[in-house]
Protein backbone atom coordinates (compact mmCIF):
# COMPACT_ATOMS: atom_id res chain seq x y z
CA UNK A 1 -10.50 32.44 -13.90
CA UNK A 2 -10.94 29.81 -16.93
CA UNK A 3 -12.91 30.06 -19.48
CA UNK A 4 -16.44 28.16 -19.66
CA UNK A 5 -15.46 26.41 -22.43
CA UNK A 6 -12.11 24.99 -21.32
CA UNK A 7 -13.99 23.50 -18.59
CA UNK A 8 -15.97 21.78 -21.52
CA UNK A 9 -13.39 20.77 -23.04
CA UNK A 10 -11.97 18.61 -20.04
CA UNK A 11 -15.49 17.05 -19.21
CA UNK A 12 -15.65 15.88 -22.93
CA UNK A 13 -11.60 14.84 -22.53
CA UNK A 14 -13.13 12.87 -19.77
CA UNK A 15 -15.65 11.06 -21.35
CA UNK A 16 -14.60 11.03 -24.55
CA UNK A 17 -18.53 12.02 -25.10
CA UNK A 18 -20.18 15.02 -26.44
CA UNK A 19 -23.61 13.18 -24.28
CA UNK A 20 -21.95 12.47 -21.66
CA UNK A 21 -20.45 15.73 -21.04
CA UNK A 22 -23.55 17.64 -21.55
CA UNK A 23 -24.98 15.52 -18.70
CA UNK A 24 -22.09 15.95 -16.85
CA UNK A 25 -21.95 19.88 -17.32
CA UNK A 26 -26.24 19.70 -16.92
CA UNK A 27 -25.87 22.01 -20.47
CA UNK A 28 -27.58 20.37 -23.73
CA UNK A 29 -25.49 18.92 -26.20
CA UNK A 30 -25.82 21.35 -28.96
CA UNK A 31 -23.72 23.59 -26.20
CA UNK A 32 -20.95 21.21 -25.76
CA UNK A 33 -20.67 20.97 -29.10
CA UNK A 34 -20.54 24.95 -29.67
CA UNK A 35 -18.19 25.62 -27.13
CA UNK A 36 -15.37 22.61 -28.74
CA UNK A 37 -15.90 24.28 -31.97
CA UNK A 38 -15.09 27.64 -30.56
CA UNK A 39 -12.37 26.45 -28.88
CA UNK A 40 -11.00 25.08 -32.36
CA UNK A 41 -11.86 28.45 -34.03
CA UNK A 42 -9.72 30.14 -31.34
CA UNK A 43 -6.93 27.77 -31.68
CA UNK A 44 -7.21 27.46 -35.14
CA UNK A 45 -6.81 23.55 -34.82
CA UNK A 46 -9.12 20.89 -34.22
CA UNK A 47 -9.36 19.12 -31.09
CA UNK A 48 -11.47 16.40 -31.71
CA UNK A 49 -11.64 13.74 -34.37
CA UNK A 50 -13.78 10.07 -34.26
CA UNK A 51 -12.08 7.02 -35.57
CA UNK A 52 -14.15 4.24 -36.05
CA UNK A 53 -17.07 5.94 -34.35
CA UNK A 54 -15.07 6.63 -31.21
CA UNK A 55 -14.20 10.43 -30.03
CA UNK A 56 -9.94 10.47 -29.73
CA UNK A 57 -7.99 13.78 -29.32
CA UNK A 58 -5.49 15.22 -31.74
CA UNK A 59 -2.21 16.14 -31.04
CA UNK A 60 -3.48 20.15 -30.68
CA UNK A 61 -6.29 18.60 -28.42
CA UNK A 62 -3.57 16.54 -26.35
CA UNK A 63 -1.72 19.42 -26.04
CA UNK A 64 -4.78 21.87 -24.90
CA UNK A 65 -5.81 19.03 -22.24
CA UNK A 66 -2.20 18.56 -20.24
CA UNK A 67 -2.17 22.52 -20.80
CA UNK A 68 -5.71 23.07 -19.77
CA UNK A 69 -5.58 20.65 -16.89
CA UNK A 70 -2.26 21.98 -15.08
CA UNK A 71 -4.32 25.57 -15.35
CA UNK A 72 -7.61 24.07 -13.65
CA UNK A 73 -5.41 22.17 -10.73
CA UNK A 74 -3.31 25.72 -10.45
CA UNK A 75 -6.90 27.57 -10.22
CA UNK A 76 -8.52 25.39 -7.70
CA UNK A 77 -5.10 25.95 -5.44
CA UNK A 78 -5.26 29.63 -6.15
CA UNK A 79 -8.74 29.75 -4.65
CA UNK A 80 -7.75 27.47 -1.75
CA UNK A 81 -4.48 29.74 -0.78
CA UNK A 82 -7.21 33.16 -1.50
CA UNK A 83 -9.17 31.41 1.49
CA UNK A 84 -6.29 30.74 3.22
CA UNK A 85 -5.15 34.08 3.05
CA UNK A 86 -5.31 34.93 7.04
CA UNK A 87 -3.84 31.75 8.16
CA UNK A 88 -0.92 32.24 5.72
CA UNK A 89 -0.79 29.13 4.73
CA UNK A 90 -2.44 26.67 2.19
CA UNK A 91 -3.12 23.03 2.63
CA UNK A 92 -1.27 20.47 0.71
CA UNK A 93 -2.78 17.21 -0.58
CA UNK A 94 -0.22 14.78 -1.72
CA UNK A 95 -0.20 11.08 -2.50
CA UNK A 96 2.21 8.07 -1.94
CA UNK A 97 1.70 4.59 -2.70
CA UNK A 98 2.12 1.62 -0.03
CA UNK A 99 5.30 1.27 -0.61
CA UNK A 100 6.73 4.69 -0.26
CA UNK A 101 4.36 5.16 2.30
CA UNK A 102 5.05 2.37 4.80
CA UNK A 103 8.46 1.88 3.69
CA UNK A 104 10.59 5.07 2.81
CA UNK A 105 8.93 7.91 3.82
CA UNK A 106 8.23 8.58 6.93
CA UNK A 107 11.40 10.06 8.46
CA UNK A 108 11.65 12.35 5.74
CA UNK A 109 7.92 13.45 6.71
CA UNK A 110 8.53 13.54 10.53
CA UNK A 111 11.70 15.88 9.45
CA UNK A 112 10.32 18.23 7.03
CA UNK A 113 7.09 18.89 9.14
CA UNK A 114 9.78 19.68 11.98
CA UNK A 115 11.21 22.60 9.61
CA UNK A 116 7.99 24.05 8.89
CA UNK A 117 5.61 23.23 11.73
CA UNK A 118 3.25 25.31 10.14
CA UNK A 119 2.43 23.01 7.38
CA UNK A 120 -0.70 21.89 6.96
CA UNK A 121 -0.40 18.56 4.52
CA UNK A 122 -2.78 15.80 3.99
CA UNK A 123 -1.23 12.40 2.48
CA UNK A 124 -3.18 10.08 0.54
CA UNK A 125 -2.62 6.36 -0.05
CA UNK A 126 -3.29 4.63 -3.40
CA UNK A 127 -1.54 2.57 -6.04
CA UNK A 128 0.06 4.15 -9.13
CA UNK A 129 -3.28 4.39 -11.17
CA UNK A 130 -5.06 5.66 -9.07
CA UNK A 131 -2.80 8.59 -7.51
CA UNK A 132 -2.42 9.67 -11.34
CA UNK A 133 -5.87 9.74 -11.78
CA UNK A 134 -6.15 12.12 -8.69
CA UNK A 135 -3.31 14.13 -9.71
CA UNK A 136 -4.91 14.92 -12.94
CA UNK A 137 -8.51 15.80 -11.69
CA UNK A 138 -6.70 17.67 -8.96
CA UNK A 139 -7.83 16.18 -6.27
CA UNK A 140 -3.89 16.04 -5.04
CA UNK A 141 -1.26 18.30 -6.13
CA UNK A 142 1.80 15.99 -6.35
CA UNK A 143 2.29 12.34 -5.75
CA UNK A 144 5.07 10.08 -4.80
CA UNK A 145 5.20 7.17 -7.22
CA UNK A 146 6.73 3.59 -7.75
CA UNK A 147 5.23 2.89 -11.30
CA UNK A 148 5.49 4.31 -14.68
CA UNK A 149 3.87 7.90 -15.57
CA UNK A 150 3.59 9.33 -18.90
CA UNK A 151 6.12 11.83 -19.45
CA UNK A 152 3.65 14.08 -21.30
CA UNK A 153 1.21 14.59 -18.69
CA UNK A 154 3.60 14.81 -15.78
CA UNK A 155 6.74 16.45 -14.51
CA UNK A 156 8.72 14.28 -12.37
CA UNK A 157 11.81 13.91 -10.46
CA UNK A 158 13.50 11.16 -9.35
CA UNK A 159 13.01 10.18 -4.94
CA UNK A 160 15.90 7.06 -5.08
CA UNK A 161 16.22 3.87 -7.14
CA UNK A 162 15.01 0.70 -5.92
CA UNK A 163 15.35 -2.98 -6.76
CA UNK A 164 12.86 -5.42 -7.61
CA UNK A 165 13.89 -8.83 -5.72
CA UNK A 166 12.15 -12.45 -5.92
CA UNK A 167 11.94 -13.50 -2.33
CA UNK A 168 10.72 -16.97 -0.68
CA UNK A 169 10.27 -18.38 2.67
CA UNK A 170 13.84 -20.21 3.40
CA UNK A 171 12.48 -23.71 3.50
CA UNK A 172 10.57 -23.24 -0.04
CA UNK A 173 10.52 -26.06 -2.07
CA UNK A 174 11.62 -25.48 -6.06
CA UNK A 175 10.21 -27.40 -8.73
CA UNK A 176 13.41 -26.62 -10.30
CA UNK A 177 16.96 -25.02 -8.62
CA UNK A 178 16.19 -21.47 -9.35
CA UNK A 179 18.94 -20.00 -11.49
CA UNK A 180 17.32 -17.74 -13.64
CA UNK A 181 13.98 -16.44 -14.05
CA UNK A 182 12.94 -19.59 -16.46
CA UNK A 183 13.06 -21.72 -13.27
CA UNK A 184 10.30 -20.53 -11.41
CA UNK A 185 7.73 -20.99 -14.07
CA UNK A 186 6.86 -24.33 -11.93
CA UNK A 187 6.01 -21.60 -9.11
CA UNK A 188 2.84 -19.98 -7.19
CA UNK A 189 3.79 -16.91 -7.98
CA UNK A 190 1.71 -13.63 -5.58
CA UNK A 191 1.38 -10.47 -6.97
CA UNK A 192 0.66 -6.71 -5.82
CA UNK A 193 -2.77 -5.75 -7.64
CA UNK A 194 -2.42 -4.78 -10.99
CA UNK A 195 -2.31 -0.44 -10.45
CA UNK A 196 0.62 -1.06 -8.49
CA UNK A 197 3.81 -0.02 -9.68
CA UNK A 198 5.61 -2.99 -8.60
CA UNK A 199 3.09 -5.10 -11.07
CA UNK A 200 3.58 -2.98 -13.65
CA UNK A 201 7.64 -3.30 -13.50
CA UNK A 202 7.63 -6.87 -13.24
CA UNK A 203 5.14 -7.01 -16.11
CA UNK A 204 8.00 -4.89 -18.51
CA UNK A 205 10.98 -6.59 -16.64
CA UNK A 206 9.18 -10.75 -17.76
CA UNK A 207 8.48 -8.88 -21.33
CA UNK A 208 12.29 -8.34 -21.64
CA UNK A 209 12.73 -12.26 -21.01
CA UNK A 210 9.64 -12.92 -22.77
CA UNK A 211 7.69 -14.57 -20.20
CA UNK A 212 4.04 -13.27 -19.05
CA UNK A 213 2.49 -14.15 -15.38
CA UNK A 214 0.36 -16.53 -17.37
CA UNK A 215 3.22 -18.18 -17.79
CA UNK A 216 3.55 -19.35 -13.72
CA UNK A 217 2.06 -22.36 -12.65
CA UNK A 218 0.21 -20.62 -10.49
CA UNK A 219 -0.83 -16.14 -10.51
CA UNK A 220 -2.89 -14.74 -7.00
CA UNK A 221 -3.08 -10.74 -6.95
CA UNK A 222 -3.23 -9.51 -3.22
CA UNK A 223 -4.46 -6.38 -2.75
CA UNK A 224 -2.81 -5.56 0.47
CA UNK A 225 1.44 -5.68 0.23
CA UNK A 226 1.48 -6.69 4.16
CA UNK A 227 -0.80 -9.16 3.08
CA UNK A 228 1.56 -10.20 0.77
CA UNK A 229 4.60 -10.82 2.34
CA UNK A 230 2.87 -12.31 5.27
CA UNK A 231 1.49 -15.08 2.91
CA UNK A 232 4.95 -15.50 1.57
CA UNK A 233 6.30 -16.23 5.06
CA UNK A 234 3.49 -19.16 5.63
CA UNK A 235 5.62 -20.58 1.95
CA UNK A 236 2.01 -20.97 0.14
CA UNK A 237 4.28 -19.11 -2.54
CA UNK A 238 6.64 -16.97 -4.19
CA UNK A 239 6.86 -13.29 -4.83
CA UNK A 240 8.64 -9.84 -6.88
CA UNK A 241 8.42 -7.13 -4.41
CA UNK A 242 10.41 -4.19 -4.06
CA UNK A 243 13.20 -5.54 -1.44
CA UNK A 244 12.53 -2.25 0.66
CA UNK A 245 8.84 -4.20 1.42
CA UNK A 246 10.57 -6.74 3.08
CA UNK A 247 13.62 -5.43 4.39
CA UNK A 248 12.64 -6.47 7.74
CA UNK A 249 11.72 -9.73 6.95
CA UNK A 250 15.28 -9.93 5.04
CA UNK A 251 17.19 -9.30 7.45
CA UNK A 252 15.60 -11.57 10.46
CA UNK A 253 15.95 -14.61 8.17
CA UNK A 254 11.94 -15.23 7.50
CA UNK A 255 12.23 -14.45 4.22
CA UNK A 256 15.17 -15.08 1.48
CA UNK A 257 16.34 -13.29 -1.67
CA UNK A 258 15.73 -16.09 -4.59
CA UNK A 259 19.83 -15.91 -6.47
CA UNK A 260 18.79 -15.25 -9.81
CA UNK A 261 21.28 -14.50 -12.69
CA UNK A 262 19.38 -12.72 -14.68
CA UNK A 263 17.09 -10.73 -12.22
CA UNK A 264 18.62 -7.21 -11.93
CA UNK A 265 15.03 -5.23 -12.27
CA UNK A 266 15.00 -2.14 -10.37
CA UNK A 267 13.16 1.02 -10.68
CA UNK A 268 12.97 4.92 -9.65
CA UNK A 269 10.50 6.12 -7.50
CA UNK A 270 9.56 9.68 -8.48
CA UNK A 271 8.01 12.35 -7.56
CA UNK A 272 5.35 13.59 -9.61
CA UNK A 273 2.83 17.05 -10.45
CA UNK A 274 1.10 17.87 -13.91
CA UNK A 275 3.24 19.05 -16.13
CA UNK A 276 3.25 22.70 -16.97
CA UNK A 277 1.83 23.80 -13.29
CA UNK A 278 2.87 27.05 -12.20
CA UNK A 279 3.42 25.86 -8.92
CA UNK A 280 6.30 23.40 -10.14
CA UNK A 281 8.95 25.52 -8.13
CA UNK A 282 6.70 24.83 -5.12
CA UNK A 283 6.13 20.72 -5.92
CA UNK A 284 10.31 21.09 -6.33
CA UNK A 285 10.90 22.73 -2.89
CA UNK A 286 8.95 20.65 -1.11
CA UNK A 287 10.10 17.38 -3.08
CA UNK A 288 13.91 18.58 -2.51
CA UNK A 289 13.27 18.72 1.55
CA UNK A 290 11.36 15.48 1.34
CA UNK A 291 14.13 13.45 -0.51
């Protein structure tokens, strides 16, 4: 069982407030403040430090919180499999984004729950952001992603490589014959929202040529990627998607790959747990069936 204080320490990681914790945590603030400096006697480091009167961690204090957070998540799913104790078995809770989801996934699912019919998982649909935030409150124990995570907080490995295509209805007119990525600055250019992985690659992918979305005639965000492509195929625009989004739509002709020269993004999808969990041989199992 954690420590009080560690618990603390997370709500004030959180919210970056001393206040805010204590209301959090219902505990005054001279408490808050007693159990961080406790912490830092223990550790012999300090965790804390304001910069231009914000709260930011230090390195020990970024180390304590990917530490401290892999030990809460590990707790909660020690109590859960305690509980679960006469059923032998434990639910799961793991995310996927749209993508993976609707896309890749399921025969992999439909297979592995064949193996172990026993298996009591619960999948849960988000974009990048907001699977990671999950993952590190612990509200899911591992995550299949299409973004980027941060290598410090997570342990990942990789589900299969995927290119990032420009695609078009067939009969779209170009402002300009599209050669390279410069020529379809004249565009309408839809996007996924921006927590989804996809945005975030094509954001780092334009970087590399120097161009921004600002930079399109023309930037919608559509929340929903079967919203998306569907708008695509009335030709109100163009579009980056992962090409596994609209293989379908590839291959019956309504939609085209856009020949571009320089347009060779692609992009792992991964899956992902908080790094230093105990239960990373378990995540690794289960990943390894799923892949």
């Amino acid at each position: 069982m954690l420590d009080f204080r560690i618990y603390t320490f997370l709500e004030v990681c959180k919210t970056m407030s001393f206040t805010k914790a204590a209301e959090q945590l219902h505990i005054t603030q001279p408490a808050v403040s007693q159990h961080i400096r406790s912490l830092e006697e223990y550790y012999g480091n300090k965790l804390f430090r304001y910069e231009k009167r914000s709260l930011t961690l230090t390195a020990a204090g970024r180390l304590l919180m990917v530490r401290a957070t892999a030990m809460k998540n590990d707790e909660q799913l020690l109590a859960e499999q305690m509980v679960a104790l006469p059923q032998q078995h434990t639910p799961l809770y793991f995310g996927a984004t749209m993508t993976i989801a609707g896309y890749t996934l399921a025969p992999q699912l439909a297979q592995f729950l064949k193996i172990h019919p026993d298996a009591e998982m619960r999948m849960i649909l988000g974009n990048t952001q907001d699977l990671m935030s999950k993952l590190r409150t612990g509200e899911i124990h591992f995550a299949l992603l299409e973004g980027f995570h941060d290598a410090e907080l997570f342990d990942a490995i990789p589900y299969r490589t995927e290119p990032l295509v420009a695609i078009c209805n067939p009969r779209h007119q170009f402002a300009t014959p599209p050669h390279s990525i410069q020529d379809l600055l004249k565009e309408h250019i839809l996007i996924h929202d921006p927590g989804s992985g996809a945005h975030e690659i094509l954001k780092k992918n334009l970087d590399a040529h120097n161009i921004q979305l600002k930079d399109f005639a023309r930037v919608t965000e559509i929340g929903s990627l079967h919203a998306l492509v569907e708008l695509v195929k009335t030709d109100i625009g163009i579009a980056f998607l992962y090409r596994v989004a609209a293989k379908q739509q590839l291959q019956s002709g309504e939609l085209v790959q856009i020949p571009l020269r320089d347009c060779n993004f692609s992009h792992d999808f991964s899956f992902v747990w908080n790094r230093g969990s105990t239960y990373a041989p378990l995540y690794r199992q289960i990943c390894s069936e799923l892949k």
